[in-house]
N, C-alpha and C. Protein backbone atom coordinates (compact mmCIF):
# COMPACT_ATOMS: atom_id res chain seq x y z
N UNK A 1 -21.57 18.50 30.33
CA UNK A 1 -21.35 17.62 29.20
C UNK A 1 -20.56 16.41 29.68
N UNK A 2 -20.89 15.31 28.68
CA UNK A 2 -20.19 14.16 29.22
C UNK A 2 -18.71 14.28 28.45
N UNK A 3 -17.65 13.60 29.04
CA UNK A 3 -16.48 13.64 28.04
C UNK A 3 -16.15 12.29 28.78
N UNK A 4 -15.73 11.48 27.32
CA UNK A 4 -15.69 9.93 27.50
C UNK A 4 -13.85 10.06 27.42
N UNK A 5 -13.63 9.34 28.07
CA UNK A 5 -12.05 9.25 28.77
C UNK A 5 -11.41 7.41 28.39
N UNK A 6 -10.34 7.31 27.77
CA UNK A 6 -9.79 6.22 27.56
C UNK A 6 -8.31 6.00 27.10
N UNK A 7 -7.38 5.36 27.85
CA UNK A 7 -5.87 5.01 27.41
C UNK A 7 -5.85 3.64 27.39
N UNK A 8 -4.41 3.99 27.50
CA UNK A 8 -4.06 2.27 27.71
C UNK A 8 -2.89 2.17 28.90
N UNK A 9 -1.70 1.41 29.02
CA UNK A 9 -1.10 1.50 30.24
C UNK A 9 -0.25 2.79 30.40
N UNK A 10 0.25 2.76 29.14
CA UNK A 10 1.11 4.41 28.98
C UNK A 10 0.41 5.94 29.82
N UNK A 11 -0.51 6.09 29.22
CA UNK A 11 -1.38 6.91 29.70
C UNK A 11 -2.51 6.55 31.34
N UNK A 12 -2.06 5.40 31.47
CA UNK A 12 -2.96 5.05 32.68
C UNK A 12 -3.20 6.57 34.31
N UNK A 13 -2.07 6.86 34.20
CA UNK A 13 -1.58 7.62 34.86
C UNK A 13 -2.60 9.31 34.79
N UNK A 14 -2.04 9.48 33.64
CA UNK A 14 -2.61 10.75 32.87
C UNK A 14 -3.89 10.45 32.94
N UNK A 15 -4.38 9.70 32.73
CA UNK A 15 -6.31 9.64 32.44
C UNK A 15 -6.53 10.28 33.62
N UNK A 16 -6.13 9.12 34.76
CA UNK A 16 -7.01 10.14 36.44
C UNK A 16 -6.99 11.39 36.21
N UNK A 17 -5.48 12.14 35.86
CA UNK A 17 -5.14 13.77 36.07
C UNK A 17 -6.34 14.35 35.18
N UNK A 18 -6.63 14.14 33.60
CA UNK A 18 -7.10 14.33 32.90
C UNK A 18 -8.89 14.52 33.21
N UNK A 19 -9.23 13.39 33.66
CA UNK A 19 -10.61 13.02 34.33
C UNK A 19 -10.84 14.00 35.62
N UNK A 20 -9.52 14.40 36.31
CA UNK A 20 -10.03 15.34 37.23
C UNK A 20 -10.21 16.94 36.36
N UNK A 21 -9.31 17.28 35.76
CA UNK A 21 -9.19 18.41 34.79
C UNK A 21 -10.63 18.13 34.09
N UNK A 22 -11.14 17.52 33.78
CA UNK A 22 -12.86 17.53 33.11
C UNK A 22 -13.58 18.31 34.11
N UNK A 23 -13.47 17.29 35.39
CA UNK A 23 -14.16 17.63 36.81
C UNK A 23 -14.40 19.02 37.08
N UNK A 24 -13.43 19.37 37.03
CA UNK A 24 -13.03 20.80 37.32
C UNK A 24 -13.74 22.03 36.46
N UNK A 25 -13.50 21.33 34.89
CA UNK A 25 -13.63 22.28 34.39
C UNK A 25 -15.89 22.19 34.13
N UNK A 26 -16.09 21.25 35.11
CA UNK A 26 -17.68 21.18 35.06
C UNK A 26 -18.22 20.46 34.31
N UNK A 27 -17.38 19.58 34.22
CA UNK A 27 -18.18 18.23 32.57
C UNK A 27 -17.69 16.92 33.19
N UNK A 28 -18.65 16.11 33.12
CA UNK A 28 -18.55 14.77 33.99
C UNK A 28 -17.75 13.83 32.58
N UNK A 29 -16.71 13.31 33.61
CA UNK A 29 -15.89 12.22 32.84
C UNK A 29 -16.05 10.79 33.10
N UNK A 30 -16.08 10.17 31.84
CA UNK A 30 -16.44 8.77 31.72
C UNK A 30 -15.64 8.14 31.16
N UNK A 31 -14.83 7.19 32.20
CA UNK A 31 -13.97 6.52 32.47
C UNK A 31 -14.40 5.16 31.71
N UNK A 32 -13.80 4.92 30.46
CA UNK A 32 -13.93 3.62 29.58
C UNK A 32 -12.85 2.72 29.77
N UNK A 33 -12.20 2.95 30.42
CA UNK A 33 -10.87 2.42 31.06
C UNK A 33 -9.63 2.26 30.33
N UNK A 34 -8.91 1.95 30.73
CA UNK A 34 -8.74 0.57 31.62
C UNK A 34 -8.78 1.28 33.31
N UNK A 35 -9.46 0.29 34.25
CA UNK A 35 -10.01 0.27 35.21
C UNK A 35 -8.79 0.01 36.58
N UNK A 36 -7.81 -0.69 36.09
CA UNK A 36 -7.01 -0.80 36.16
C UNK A 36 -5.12 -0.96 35.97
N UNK A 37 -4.38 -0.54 36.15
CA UNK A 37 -2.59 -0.66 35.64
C UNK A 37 -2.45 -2.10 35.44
N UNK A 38 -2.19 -2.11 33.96
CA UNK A 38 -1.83 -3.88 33.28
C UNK A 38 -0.83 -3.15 32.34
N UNK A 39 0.47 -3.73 32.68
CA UNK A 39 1.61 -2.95 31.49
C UNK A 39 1.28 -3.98 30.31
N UNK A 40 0.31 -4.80 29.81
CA UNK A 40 -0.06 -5.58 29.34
C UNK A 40 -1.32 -4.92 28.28
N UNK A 41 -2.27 -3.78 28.43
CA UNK A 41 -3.13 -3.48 28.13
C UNK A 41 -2.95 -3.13 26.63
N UNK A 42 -4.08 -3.04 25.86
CA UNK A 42 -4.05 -2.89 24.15
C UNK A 42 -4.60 -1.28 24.20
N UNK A 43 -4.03 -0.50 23.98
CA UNK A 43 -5.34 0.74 23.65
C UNK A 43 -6.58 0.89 22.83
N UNK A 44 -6.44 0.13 21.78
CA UNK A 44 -7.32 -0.44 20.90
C UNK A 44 -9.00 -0.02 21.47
N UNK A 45 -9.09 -1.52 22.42
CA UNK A 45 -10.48 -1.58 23.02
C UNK A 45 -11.08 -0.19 23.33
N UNK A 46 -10.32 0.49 24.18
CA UNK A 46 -10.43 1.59 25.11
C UNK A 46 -10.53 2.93 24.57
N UNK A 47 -10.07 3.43 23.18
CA UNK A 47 -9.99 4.14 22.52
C UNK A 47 -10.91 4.04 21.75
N UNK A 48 -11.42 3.04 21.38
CA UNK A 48 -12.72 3.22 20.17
C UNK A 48 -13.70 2.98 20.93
N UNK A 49 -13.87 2.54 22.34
CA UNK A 49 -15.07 3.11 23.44
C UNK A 49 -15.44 4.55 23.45
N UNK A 50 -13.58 4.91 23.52
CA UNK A 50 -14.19 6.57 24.31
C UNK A 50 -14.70 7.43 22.95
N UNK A 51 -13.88 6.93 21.93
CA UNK A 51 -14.73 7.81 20.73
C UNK A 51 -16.10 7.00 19.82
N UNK A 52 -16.19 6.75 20.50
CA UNK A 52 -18.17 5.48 20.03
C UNK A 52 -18.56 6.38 20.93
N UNK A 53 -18.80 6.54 22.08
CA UNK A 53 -19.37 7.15 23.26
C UNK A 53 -19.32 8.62 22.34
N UNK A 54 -18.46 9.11 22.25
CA UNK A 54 -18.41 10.50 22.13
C UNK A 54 -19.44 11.05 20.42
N UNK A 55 -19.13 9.83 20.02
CA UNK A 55 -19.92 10.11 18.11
C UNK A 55 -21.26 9.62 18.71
N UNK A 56 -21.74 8.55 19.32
CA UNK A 56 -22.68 8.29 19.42
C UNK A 56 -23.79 9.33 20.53
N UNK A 57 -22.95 10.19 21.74
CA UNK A 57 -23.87 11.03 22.28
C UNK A 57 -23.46 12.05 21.97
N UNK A 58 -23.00 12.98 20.46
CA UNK A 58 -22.80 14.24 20.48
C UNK A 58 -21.88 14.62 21.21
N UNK A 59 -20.81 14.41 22.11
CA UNK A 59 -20.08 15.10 22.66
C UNK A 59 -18.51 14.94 22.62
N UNK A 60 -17.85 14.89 23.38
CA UNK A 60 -16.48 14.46 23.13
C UNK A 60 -15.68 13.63 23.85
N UNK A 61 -14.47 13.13 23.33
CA UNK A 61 -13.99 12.33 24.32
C UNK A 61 -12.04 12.48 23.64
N UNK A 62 -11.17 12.12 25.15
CA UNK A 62 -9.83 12.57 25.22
C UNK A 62 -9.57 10.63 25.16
N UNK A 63 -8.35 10.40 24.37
CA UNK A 63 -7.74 9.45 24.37
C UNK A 63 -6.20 9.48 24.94
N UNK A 64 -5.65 8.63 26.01
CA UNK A 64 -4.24 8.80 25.99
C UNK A 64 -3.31 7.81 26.05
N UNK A 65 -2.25 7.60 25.43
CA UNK A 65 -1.23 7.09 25.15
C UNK A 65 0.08 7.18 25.34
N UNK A 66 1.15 6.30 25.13
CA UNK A 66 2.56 6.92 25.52
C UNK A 66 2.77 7.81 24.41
N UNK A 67 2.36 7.60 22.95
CA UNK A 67 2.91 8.96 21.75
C UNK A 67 1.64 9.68 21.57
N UNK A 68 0.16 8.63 21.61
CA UNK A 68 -0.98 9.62 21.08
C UNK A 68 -1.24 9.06 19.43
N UNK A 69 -0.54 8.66 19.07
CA UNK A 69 -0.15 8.01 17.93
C UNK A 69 -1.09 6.82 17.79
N UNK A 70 -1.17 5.86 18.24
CA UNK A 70 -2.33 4.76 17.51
C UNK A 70 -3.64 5.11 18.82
N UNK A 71 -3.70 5.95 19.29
CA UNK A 71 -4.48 6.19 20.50
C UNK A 71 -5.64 7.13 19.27
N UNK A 72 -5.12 7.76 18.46
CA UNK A 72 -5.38 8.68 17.00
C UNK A 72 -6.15 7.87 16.09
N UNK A 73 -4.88 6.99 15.69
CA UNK A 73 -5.59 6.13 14.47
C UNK A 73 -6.52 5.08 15.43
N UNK A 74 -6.86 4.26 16.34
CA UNK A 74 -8.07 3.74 16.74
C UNK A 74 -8.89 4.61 17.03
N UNK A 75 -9.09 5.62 17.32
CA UNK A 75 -10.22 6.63 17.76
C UNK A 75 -10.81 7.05 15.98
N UNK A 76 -10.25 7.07 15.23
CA UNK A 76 -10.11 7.67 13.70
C UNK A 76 -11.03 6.17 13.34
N UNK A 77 -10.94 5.36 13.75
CA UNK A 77 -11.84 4.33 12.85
C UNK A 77 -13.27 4.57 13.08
N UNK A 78 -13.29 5.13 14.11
CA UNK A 78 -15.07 4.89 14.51
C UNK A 78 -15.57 6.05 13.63
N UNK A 79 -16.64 5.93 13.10
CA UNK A 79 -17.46 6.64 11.96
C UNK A 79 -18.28 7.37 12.60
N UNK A 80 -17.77 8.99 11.68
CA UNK A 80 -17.77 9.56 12.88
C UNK A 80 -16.82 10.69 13.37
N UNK A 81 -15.97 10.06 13.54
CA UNK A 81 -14.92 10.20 14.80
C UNK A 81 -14.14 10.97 14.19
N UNK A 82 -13.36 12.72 14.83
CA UNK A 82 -12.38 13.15 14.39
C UNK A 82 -11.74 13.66 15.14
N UNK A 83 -10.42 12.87 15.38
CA UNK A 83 -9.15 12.91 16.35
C UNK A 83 -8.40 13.52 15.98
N UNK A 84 -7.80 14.45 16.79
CA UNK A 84 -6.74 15.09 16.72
C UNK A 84 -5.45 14.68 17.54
N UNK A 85 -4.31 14.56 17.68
CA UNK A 85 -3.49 14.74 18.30
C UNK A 85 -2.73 15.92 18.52
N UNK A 86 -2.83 16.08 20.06
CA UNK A 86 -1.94 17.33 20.37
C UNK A 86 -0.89 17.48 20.50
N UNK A 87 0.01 18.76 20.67
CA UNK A 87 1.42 18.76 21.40
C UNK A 87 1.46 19.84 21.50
N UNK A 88 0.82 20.89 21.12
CA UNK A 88 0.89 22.05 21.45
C UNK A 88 -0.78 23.06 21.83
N UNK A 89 -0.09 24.36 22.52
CA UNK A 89 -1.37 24.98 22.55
C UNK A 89 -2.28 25.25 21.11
N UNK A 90 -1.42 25.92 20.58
CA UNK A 90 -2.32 25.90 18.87
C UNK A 90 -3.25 24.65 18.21
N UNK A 91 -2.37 23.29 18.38
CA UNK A 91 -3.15 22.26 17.81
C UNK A 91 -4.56 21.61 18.64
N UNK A 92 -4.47 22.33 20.16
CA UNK A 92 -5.68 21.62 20.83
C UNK A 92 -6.55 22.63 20.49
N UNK A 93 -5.95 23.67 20.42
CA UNK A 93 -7.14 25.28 19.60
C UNK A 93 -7.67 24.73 18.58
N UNK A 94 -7.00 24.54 17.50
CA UNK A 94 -7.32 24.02 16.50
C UNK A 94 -7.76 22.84 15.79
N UNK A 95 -7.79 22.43 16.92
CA UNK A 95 -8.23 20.99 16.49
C UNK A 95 -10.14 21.44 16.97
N UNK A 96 -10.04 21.98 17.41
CA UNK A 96 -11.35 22.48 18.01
C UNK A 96 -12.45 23.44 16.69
N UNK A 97 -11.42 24.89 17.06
CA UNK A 97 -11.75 26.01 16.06
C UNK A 97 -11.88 25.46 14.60
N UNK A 98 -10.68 24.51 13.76
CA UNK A 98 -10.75 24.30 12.41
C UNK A 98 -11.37 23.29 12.20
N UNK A 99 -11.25 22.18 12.79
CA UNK A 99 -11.42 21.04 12.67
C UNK A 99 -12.94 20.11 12.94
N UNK A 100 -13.47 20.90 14.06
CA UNK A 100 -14.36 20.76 15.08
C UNK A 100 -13.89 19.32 15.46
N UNK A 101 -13.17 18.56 15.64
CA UNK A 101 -13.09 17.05 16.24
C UNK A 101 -13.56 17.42 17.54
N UNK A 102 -14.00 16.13 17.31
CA UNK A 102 -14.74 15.33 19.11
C UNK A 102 -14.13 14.60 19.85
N UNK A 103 -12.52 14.02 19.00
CA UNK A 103 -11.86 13.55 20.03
C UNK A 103 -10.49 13.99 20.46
N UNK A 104 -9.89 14.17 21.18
CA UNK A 104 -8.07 14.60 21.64
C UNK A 104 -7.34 13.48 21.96
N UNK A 105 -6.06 12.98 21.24
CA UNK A 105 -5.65 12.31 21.57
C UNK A 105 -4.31 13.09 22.39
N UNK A 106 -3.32 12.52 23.05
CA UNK A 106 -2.23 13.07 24.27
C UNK A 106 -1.63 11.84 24.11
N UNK A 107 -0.42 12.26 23.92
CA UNK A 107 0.65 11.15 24.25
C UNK A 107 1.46 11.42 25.80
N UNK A 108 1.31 10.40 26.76
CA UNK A 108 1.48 10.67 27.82
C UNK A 108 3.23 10.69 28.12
N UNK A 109 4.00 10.10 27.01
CA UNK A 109 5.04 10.15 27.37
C UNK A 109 5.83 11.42 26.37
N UNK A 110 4.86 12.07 25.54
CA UNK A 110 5.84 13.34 24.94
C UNK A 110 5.11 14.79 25.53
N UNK A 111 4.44 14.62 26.10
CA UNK A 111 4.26 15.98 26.79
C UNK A 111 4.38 15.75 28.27
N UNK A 112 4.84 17.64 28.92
CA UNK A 112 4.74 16.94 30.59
C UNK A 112 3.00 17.24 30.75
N UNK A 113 2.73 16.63 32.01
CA UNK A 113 1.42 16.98 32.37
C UNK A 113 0.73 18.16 32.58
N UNK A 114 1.14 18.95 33.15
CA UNK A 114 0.95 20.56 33.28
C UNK A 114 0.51 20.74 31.55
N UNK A 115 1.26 20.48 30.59
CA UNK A 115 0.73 20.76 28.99
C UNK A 115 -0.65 20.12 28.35
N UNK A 116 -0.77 19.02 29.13
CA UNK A 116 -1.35 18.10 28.76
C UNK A 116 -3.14 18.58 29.19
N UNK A 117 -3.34 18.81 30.62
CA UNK A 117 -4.08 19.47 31.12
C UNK A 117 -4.36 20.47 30.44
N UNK A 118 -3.48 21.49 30.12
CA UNK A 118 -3.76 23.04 29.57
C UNK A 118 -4.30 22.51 27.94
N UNK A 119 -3.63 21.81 27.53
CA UNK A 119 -4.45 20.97 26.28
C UNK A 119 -5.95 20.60 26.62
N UNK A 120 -5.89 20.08 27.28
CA UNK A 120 -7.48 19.70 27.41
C UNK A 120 -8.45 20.89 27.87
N UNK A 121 -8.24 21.74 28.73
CA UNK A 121 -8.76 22.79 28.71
C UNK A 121 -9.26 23.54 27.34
N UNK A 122 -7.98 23.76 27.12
CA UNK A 122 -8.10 24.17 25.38
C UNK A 122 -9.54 23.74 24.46
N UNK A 123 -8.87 21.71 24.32
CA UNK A 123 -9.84 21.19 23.43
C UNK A 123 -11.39 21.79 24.18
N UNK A 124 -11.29 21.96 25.45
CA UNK A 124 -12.97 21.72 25.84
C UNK A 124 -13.56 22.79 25.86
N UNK A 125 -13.03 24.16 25.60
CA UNK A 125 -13.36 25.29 25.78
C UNK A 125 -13.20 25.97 24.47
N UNK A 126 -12.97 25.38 23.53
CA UNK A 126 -12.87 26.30 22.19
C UNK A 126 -14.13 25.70 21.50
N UNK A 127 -15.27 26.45 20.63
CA UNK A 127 -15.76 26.27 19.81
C UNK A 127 -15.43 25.70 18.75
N UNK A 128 -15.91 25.04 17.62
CA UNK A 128 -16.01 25.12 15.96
C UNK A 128 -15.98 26.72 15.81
N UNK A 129 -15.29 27.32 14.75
CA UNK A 129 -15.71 28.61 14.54
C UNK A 129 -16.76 28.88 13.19
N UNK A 130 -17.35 27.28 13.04
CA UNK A 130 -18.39 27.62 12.05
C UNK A 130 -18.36 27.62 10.58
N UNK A 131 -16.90 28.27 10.63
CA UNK A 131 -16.53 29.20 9.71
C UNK A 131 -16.94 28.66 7.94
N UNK A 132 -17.52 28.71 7.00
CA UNK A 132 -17.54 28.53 5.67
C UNK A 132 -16.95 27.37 5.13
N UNK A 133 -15.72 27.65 5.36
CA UNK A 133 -14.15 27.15 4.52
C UNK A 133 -13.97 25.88 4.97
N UNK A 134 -14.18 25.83 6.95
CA UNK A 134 -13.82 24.93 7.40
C UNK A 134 -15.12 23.88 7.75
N UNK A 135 -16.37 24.11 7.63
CA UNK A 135 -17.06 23.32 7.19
C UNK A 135 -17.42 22.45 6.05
N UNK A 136 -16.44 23.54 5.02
CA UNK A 136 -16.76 22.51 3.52
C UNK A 136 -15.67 21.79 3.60
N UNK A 137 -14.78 21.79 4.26
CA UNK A 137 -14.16 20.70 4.32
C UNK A 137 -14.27 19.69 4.95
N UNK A 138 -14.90 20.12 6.64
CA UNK A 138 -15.20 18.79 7.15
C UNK A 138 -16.47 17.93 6.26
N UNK A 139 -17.14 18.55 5.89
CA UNK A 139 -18.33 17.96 4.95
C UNK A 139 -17.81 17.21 4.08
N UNK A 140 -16.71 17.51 3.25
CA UNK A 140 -15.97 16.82 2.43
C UNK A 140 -15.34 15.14 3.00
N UNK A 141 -14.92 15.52 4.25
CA UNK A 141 -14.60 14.35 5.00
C UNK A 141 -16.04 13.85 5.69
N UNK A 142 -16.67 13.87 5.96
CA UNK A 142 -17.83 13.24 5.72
C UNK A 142 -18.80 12.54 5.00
N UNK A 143 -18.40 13.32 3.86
CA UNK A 143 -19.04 12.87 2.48
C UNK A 143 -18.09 11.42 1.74
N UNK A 144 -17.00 11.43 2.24
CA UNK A 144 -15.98 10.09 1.79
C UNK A 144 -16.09 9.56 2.80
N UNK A 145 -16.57 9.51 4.09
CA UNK A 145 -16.59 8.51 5.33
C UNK A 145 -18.06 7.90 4.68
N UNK A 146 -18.78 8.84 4.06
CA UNK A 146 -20.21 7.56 3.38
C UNK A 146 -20.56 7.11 2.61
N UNK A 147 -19.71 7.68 2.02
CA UNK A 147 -19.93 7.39 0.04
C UNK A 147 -18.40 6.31 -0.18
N UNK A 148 -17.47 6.35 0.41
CA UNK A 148 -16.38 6.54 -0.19
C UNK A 148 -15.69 6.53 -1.47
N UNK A 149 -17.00 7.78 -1.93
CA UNK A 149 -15.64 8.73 -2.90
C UNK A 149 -15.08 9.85 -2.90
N UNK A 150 -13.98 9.48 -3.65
CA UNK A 150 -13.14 10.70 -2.86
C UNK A 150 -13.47 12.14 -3.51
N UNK A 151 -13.52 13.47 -3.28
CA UNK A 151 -13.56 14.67 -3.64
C UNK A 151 -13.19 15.01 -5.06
N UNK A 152 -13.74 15.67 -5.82
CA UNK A 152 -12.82 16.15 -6.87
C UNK A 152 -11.53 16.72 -6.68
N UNK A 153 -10.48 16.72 -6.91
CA UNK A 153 -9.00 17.52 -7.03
C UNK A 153 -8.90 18.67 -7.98
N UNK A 154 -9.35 19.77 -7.18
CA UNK A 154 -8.32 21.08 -8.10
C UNK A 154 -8.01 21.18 -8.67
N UNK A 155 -7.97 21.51 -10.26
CA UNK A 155 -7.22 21.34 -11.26
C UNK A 155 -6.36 19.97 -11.86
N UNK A 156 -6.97 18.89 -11.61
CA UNK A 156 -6.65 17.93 -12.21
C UNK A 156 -7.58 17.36 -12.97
């Protein structure tokens, strides 16, 4: 599988580690850049590459940043697109199992690397679990990414 790869200078670092951790784990990584270290760089561009790439061929893609934080919300614009941010083992599970997102965001300056890696492992090796509950909800978020209206509310 392809997994589309993109930070900005924060994360510049982390991408290589990250891109080899794909390698490894047997899924070719695609480097949307930045191509180069510019403490100057926007994450912006680079982040809504790697998750366009990832909505547009079915598969997934890791974003990284110094918090993970707007590395999230630009990956979150592309239609489509459902980013998670990690920090722990549970949330890269789950961002997988509940959520099914296609993209991981990592903040390169709040986790160490060793976590960060084992995160990505995580995201790339856990299924959707399919499950009922958690499909009618992503459907729900789907259904307001095209319509945008919003859901009925529960008892209101």
């Amino acid at each position: 599988m392809r997994v589309f790869v993109g930070s900005d200078h924060a994360g510049f670092a982390l991408k290589a580690k990250v891109a080899e951790q794909i390698r490894a784990l047997g899924h070719e990584p695609v480097d949307v850049g930045p191509h180069a270290f510019d403490p100057e760089d926007d994450y912006p561009p680079y982040c809504l590459r790697a998750a366009a790439g990832a909505v547009s061929e079915g598969t997934l893609a890791i974003v990284i940043g110094g918090s993970g934080n707007g590395e999230a919300i630009a990956a979150n614009k592309v239609k489509g697109a459902r980013c998670a941010l990690a920090h722990s083992d549970e949330t890269a599970r789950l961002a997988r199992e509940h959520n099914d997102a296609n993209v991981l965001s990592l903040g390169a300056r709040m986790i160490a690397e060793p976590d960060a890696l084992r995160f990505v492992t995580l995201f790339l090796t856990t299924p959707f679990s399919g499950g009922e509950r958690h499909a009618r909800r992503i459907a729900m978020l789907a259904e307001y990414e095209r319509s945008g209206e919003l859901p009925p509310t529960p008892g209101v």
